[in-house]
Every structure is written in structure tokens, then in C-alpha cells.
N, C-alpha and C. Protein backbone atom coordinates (compact mmCIF):
# COMPACT_ATOMS: atom_id res chain seq x y z
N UNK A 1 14.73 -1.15 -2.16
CA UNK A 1 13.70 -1.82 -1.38
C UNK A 1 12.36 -1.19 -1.70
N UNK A 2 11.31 -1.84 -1.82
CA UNK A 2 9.79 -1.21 -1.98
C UNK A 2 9.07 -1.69 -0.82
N UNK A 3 8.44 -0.57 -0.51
CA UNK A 3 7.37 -0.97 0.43
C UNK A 3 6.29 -2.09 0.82
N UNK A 4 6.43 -2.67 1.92
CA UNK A 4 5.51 -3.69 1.85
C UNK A 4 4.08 -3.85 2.91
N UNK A 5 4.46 -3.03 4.12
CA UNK A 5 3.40 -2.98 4.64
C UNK A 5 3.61 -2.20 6.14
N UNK A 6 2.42 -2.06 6.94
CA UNK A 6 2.64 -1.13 7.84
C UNK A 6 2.16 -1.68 9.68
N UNK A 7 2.41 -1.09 10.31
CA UNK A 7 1.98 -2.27 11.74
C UNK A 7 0.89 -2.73 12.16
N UNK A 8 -0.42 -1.51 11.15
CA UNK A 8 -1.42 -1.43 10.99
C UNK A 8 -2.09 -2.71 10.42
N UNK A 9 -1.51 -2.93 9.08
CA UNK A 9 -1.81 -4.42 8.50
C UNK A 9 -0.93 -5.50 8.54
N UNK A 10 0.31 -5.51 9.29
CA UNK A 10 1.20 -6.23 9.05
C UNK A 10 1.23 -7.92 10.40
N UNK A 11 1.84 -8.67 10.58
CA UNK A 11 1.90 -9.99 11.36
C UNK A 11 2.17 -9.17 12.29
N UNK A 12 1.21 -9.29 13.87
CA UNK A 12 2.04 -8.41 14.83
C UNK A 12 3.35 -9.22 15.35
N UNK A 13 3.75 -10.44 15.55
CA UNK A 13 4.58 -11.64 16.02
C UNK A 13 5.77 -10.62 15.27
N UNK A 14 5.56 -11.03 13.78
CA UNK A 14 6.87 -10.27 13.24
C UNK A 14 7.22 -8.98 13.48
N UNK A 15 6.18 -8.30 13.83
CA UNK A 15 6.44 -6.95 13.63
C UNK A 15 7.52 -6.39 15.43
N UNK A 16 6.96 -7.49 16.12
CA UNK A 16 7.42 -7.51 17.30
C UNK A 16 8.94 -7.89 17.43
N UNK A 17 9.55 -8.64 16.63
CA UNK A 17 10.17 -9.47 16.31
C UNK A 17 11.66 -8.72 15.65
N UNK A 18 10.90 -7.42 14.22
CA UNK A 18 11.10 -6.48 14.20
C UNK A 18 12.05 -5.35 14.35
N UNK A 19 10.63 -5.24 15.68
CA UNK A 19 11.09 -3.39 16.38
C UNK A 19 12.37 -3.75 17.43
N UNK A 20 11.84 -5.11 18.32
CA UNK A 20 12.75 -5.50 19.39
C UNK A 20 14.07 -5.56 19.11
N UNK A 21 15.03 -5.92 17.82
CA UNK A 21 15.89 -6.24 17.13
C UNK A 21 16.47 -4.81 16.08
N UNK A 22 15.67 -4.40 15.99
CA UNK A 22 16.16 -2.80 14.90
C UNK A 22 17.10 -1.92 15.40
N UNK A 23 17.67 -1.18 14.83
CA UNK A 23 19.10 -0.60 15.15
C UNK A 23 18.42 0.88 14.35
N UNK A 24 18.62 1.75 14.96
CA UNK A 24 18.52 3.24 14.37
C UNK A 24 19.54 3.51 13.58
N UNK A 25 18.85 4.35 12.27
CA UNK A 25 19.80 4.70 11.51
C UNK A 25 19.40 6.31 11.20
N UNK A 26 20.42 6.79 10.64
CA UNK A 26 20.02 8.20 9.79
C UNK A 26 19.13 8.22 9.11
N UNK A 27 18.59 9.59 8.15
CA UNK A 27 17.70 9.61 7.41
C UNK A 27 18.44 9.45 5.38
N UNK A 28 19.78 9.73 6.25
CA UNK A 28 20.51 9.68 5.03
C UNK A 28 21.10 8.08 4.39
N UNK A 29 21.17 7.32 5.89
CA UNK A 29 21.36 6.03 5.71
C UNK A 29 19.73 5.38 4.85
N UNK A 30 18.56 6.13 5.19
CA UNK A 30 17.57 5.09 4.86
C UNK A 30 17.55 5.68 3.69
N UNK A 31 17.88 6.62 3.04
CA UNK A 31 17.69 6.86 1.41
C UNK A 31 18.54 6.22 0.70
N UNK A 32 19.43 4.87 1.33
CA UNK A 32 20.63 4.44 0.43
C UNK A 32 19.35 3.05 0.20
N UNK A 33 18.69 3.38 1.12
CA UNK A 33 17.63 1.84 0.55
C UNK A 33 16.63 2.12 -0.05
N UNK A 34 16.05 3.52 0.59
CA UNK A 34 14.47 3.96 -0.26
C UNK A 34 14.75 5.32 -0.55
N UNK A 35 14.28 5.31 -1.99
CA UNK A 35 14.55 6.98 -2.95
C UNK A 35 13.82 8.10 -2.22
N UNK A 36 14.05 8.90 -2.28
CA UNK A 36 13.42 9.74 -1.62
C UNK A 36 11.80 10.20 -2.60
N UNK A 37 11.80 10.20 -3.39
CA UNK A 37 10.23 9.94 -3.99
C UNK A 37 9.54 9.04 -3.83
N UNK A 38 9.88 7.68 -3.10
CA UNK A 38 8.82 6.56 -2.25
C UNK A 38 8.09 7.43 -1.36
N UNK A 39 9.28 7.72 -0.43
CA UNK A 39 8.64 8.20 0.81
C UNK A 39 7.58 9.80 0.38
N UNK A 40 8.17 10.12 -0.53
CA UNK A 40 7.19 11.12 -0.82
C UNK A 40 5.88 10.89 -1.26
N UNK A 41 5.53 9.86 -2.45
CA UNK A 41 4.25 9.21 -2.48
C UNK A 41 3.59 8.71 -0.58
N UNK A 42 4.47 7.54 -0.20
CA UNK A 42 3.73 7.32 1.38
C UNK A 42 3.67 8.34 2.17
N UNK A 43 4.41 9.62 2.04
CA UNK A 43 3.89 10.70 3.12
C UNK A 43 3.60 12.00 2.31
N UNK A 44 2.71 12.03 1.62
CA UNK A 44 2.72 13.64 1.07
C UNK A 44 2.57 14.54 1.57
N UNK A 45 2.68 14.83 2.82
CA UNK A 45 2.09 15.70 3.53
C UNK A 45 3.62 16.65 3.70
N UNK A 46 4.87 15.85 3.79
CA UNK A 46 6.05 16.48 3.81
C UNK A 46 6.67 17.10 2.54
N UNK A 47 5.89 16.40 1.38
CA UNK A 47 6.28 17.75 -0.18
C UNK A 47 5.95 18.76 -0.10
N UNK A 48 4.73 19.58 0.13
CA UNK A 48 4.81 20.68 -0.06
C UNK A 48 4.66 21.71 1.42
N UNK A 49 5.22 20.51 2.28
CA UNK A 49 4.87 21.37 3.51
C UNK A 49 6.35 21.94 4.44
N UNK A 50 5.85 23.04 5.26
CA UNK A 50 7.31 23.46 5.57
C UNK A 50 8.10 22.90 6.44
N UNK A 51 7.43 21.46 6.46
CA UNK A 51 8.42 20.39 7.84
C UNK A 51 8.90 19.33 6.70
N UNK A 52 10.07 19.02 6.68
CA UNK A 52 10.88 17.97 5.84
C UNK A 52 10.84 17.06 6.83
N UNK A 53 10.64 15.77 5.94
CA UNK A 53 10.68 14.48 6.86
C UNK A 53 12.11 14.40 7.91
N UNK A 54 12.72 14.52 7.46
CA UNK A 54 14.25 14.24 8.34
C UNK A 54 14.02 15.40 9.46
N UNK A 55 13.29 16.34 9.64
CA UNK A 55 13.62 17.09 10.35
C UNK A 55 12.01 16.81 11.18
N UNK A 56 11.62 16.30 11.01
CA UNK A 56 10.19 15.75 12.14
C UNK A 56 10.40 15.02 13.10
N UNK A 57 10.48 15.76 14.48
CA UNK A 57 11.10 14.92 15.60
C UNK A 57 9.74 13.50 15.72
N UNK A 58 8.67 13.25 15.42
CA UNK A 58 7.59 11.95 15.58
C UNK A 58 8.16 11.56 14.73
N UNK A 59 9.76 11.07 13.67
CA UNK A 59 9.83 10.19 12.67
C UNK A 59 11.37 9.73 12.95
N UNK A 60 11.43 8.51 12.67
CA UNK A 60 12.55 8.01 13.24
C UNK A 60 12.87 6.76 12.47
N UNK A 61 14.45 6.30 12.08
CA UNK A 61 14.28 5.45 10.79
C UNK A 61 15.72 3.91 11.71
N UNK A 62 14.66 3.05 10.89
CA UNK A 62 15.55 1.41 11.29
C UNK A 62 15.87 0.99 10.27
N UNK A 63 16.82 0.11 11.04
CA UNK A 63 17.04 -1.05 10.07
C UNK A 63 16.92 -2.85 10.64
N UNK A 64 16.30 -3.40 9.63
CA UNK A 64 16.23 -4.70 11.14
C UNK A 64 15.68 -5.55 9.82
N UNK A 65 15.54 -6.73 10.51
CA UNK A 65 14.20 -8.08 9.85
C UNK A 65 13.18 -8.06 10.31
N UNK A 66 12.27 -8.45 8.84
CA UNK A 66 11.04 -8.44 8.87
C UNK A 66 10.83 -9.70 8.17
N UNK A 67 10.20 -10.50 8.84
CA UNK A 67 9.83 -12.22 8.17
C UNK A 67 11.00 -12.85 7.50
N UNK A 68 12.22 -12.63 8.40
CA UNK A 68 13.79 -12.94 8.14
C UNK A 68 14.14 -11.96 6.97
N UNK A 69 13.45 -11.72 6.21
CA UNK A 69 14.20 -10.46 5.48
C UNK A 69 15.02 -9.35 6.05
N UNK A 70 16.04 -9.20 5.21
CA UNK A 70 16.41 -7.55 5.17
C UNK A 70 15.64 -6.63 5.38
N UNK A 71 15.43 -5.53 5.99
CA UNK A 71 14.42 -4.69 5.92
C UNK A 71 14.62 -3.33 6.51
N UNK A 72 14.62 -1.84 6.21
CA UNK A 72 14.50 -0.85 6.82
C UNK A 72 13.09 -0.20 7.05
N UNK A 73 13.08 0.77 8.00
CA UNK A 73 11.48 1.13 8.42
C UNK A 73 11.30 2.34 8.74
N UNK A 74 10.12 2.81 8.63
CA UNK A 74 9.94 4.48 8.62
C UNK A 74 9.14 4.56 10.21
N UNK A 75 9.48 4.94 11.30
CA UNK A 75 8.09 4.94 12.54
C UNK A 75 7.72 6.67 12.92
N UNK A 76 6.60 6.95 12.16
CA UNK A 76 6.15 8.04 11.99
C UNK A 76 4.77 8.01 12.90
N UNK A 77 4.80 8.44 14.11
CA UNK A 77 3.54 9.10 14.85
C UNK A 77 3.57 7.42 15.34
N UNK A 78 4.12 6.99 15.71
CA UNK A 78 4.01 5.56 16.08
C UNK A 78 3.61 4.69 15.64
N UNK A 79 3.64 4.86 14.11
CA UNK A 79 3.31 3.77 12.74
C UNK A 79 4.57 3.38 12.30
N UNK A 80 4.58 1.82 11.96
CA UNK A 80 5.86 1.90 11.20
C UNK A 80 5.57 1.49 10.22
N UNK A 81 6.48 1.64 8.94
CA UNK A 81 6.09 1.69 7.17
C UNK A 81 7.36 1.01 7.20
N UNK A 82 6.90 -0.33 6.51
CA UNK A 82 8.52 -1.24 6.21
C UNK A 82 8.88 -1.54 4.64
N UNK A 83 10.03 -1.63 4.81
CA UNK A 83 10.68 -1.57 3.28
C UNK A 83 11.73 -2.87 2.94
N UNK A 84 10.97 -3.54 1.87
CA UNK A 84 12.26 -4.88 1.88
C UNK A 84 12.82 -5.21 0.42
């Protein structure tokens, strides 16, 4: 899956549509959809720093539809980063 957009720029209807419907998953489940060097380009702040994404209690990972797509999602600091 590649990234497509965030809640920031994204349809709020869908995005609502979404979150309401998403099912929590692991961090290990969301690397079976996104490599772990995506998320490293969208968050660099967790490469060279001493907090690993999986272990950042503000980050929390879905799986759900987004504009009827398939889709998993990153909600970091209360942003979410979607992947389809």
C-alpha cells in the first residue's frame, strides 16, 4: 500500500466514515501492508531518535476503508496518515 493522504488534507465525510468503522491492529500487522522505510520517510523523527514508532504511546495503527478502498492508517498525535 502507498500513502495517500492525511486528515489534514483528506474528504472529512470519508475520513469520518473511516475512523468510525476501523478496527485496531498491531504495529506488526501494519508492516504486512507498509514497509517499514515508508513510515520512516513520513516520520523521521523516529530513525534516529531513541523512541521507536511501535513503542510511542500518541501512535496507534488501523485498518478500515477509505473511499471504499482497502486501507490501513497511522493516528499519530491525532493525525491520521492513510495507506491504500
Amino acid at each position: 500500500m502507498e500513502y495517500i493522504t492525511n486528515c489534514v488534507s483528506g474528504n472529512a465525510e470519508d475520513l469520518q466514515k473511516m475512523v468510525d468503522s476501523a478496527k485496531s491492529i498491531t504495529y506488526r500487522t501494519f508492516t504486512k501492508y507498509v514497509k517499514p522505510f515508508v513510515l520512516n520517510e513520513l516520520f523521521p523523527q523516529y530513525v534516529k531518535g531513541i523512541l521507536h514508532i511501535k513503542d510511542d504511546y500518541s501512535v496507534s495503527f488501523f485498518k478500515g476503508r477509505y473511499q471504499g478502498r482497502h486501507c490501513v492508517y497511522v493516528e499519530q498525535s491525532g493525525i491520521e496518515y492513510i495507506f491504500c
